[in-house]
PDB file of N, CA and C in Angstrom:
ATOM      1  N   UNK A   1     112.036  95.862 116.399  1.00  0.00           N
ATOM      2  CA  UNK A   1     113.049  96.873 116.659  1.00  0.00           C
ATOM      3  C   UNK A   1     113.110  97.150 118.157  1.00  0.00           C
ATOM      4  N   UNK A   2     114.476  97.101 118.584  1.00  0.00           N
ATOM      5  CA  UNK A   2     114.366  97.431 119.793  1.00  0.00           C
ATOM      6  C   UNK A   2     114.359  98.716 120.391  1.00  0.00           C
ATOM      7  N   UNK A   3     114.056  99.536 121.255  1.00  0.00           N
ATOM      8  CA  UNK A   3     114.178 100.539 121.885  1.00  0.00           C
ATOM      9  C   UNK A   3     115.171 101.146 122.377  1.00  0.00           C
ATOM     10  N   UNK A   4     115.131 102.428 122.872  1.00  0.00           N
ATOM     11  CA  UNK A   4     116.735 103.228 123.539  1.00  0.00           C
ATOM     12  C   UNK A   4     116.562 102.556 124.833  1.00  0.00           C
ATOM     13  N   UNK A   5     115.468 102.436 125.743  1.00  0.00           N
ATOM     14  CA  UNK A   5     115.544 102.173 126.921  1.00  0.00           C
ATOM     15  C   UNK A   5     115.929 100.611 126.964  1.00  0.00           C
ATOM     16  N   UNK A   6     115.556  99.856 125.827  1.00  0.00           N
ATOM     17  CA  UNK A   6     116.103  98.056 126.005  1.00  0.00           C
ATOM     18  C   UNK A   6     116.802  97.406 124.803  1.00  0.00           C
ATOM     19  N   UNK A   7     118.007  98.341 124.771  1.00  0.00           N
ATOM     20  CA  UNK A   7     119.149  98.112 123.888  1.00  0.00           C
ATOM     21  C   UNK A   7     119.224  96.344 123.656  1.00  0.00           C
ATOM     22  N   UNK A   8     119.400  95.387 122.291  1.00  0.00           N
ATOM     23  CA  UNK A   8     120.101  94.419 122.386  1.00  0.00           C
ATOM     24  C   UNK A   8     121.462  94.538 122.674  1.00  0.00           C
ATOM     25  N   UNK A   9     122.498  93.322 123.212  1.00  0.00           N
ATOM     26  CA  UNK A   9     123.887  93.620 122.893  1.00  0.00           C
ATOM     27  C   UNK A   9     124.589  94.185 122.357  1.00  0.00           C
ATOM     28  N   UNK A  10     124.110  93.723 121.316  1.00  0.00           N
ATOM     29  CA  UNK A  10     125.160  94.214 119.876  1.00  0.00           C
ATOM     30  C   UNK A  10     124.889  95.933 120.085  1.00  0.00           C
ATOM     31  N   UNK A  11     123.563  96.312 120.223  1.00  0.00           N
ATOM     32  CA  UNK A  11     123.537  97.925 119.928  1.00  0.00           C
ATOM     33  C   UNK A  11     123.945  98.401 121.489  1.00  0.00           C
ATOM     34  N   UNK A  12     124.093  98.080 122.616  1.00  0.00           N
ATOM     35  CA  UNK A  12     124.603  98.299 123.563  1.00  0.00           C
ATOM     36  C   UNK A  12     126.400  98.370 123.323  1.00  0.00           C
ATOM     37  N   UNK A  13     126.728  97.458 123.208  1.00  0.00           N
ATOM     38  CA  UNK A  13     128.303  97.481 122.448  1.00  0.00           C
ATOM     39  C   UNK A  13     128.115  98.667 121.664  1.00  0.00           C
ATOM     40  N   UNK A  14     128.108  98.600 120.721  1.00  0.00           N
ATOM     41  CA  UNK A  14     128.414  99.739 119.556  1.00  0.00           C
ATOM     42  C   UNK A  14     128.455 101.004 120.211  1.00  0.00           C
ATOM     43  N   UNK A  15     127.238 101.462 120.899  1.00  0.00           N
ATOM     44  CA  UNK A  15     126.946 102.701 121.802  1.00  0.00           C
ATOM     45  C   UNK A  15     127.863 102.850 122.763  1.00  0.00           C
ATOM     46  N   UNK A  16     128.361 102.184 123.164  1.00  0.00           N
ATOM     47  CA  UNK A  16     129.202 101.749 124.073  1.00  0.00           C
ATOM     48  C   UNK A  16     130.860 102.660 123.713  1.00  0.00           C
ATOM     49  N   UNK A  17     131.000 101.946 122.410  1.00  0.00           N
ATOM     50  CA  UNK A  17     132.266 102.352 121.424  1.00  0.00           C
ATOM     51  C   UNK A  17     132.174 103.631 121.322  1.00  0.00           C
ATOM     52  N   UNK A  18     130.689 104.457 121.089  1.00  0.00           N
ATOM     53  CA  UNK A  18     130.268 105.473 120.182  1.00  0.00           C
ATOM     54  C   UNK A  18     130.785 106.529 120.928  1.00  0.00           C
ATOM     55  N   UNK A  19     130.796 106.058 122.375  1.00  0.00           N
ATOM     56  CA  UNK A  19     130.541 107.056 123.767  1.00  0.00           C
ATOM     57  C   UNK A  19     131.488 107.414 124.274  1.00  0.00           C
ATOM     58  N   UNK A  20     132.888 106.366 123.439  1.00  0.00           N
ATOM     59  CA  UNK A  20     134.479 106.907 124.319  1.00  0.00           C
ATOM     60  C   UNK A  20     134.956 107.941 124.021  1.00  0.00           C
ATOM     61  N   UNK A  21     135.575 108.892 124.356  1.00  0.00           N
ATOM     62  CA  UNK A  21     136.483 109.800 123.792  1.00  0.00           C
ATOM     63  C   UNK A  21     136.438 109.898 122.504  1.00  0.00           C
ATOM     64  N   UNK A  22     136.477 110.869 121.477  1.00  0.00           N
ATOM     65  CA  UNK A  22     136.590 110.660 119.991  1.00  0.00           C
ATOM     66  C   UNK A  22     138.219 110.624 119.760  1.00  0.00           C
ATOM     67  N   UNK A  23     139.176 110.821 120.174  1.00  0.00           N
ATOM     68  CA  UNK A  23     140.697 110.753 120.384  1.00  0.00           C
ATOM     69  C   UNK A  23     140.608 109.325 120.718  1.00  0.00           C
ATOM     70  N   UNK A  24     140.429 108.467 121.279  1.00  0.00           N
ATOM     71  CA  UNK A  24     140.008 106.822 121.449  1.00  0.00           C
ATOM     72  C   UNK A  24     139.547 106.182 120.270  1.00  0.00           C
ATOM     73  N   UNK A  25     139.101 106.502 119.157  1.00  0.00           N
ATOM     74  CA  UNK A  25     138.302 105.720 118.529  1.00  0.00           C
ATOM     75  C   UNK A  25     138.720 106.422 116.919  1.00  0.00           C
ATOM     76  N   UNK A  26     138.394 105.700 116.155  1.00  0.00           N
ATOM     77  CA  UNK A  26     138.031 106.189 114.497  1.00  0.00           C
ATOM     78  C   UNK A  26     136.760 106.950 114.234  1.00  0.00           C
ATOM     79  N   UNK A  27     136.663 107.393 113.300  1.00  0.00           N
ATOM     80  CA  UNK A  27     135.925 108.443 113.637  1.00  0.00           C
ATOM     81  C   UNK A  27     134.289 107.411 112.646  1.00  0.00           C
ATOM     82  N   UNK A  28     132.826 107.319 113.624  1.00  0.00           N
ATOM     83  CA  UNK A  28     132.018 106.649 113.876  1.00  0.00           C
ATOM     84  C   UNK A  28     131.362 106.682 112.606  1.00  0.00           C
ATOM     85  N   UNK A  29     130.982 105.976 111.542  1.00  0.00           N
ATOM     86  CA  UNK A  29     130.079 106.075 110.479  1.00  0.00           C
ATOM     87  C   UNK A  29     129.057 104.516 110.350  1.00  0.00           C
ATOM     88  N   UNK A  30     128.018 104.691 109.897  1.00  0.00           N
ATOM     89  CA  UNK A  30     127.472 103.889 109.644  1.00  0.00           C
ATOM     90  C   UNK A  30     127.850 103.014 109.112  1.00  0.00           C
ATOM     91  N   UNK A  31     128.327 103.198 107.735  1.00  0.00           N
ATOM     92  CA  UNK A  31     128.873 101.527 107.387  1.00  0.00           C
ATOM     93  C   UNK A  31     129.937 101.489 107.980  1.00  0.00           C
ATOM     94  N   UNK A  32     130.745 101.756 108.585  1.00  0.00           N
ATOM     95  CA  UNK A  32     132.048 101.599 109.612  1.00  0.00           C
ATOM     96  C   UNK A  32     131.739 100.455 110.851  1.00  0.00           C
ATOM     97  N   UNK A  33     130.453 100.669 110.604  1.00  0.00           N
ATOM     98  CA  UNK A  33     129.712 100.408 112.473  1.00  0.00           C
ATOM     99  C   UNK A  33     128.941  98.608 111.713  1.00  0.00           C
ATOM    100  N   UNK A  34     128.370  99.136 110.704  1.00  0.00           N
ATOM    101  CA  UNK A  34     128.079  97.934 109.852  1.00  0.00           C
ATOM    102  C   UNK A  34     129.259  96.512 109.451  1.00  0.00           C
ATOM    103  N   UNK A  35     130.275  97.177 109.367  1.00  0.00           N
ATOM    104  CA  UNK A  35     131.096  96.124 109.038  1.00  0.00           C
ATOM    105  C   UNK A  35     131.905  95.687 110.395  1.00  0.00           C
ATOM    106  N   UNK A  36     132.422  96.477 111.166  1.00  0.00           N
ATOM    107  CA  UNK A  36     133.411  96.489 112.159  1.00  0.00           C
ATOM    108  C   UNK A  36     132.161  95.517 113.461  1.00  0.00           C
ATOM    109  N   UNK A  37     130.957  95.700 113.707  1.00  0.00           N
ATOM    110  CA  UNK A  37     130.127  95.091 114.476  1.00  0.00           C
ATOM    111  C   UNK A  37     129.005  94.190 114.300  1.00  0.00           C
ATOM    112  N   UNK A  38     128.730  93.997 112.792  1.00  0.00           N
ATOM    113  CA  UNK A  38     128.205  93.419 111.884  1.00  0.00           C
ATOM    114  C   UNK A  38     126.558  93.240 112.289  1.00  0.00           C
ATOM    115  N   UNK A  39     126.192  95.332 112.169  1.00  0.00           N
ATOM    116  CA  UNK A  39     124.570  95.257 112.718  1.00  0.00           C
ATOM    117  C   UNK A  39     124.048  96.075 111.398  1.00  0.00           C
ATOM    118  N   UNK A  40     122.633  95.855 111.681  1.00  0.00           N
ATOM    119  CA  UNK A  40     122.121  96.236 110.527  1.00  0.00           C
ATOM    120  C   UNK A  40     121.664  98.053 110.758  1.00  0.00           C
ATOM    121  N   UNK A  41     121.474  98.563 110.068  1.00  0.00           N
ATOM    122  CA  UNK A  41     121.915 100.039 109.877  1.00  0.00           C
ATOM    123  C   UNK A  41     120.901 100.573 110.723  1.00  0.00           C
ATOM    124  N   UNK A  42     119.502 100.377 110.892  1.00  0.00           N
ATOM    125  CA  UNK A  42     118.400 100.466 111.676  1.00  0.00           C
ATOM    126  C   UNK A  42     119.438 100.270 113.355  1.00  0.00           C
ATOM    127  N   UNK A  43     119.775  99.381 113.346  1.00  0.00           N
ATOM    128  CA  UNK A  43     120.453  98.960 114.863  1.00  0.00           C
ATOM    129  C   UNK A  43     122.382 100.104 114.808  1.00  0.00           C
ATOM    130  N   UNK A  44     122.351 100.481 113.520  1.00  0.00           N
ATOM    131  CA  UNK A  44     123.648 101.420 113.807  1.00  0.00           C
ATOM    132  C   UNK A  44     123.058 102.759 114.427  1.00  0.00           C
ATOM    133  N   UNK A  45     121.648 103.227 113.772  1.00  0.00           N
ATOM    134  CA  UNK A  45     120.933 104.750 114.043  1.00  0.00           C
ATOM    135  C   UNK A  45     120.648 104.256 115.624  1.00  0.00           C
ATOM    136  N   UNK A  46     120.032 103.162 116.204  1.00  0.00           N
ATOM    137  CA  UNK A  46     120.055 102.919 117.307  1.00  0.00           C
ATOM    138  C   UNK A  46     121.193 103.538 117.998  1.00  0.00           C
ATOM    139  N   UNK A  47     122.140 102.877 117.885  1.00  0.00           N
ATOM    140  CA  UNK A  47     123.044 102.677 118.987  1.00  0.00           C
ATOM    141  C   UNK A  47     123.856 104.291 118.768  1.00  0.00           C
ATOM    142  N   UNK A  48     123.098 104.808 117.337  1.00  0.00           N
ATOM    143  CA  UNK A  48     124.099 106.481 117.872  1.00  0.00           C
ATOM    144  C   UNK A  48     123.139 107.295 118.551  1.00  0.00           C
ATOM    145  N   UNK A  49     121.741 106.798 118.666  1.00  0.00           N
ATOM    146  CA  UNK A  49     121.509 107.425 119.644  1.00  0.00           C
ATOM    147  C   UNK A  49     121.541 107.039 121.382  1.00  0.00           C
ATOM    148  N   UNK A  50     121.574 105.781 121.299  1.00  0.00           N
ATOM    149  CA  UNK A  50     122.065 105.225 122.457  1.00  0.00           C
ATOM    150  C   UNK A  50     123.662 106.192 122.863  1.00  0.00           C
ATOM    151  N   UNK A  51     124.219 106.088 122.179  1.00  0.00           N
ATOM    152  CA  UNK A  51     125.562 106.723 122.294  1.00  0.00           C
ATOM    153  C   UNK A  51     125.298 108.150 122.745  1.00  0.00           C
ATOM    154  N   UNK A  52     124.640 108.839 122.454  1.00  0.00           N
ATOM    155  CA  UNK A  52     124.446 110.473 122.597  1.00  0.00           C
ATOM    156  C   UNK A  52     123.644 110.672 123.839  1.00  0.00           C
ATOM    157  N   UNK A  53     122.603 109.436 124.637  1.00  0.00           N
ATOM    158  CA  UNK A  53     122.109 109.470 125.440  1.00  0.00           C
ATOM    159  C   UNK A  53     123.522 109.489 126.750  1.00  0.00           C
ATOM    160  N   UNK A  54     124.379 108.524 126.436  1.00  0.00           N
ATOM    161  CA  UNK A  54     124.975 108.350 127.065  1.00  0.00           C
ATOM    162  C   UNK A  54     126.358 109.758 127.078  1.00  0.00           C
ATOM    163  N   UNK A  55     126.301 109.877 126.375  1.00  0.00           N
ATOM    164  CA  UNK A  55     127.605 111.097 126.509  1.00  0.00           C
ATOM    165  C   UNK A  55     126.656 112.312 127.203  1.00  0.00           C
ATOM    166  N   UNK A  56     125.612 112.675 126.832  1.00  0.00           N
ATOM    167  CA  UNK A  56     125.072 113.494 127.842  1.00  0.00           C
ATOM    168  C   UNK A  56     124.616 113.178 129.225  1.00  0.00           C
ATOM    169  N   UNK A  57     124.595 111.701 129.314  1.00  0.00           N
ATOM    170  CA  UNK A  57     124.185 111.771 131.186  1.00  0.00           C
ATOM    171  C   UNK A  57     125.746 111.469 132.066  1.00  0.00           C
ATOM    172  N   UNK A  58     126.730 111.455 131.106  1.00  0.00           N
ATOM    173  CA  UNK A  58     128.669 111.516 131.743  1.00  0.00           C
ATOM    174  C   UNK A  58     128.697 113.139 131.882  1.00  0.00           C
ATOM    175  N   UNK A  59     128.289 113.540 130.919  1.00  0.00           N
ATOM    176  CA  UNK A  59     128.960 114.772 130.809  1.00  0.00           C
ATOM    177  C   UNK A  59     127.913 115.657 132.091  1.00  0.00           C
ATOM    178  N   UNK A  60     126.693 115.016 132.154  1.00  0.00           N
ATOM    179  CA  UNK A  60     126.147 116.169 133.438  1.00  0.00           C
ATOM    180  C   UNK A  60     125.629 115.606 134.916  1.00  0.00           C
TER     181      UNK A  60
END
């Protein structure tokens, strides 16, 4: 399993998605994230927290 600090691709992407505007995007669910990026659900909880890391270091 990889870490927040050494994201693979795929969970870098996703986080990536997670982090735009919510007016930008559909609204983010696990199997949403499962099918649309084709990661396994362990690597979806990843990347929403990858995602939340990232909306808080934009936002301050």
């Amino acid at each position: 399993m990889q870490t927040d600090l050494n994201p693979d691709v795929a969970v870098q992407t996703v986080a990536e998605y997670l982090a735009t505007p919510v007016g930008q995007r559909v609204r983010a669910t696990v199997p949403e994230m499962r099918e649309r990026f084709g990661l396994t659900t362990m690597q979806v909880i990843e990347a929403i927290r990858l995602a939340n890391t990232l909306r808080l270091a934009r936002a301050g």
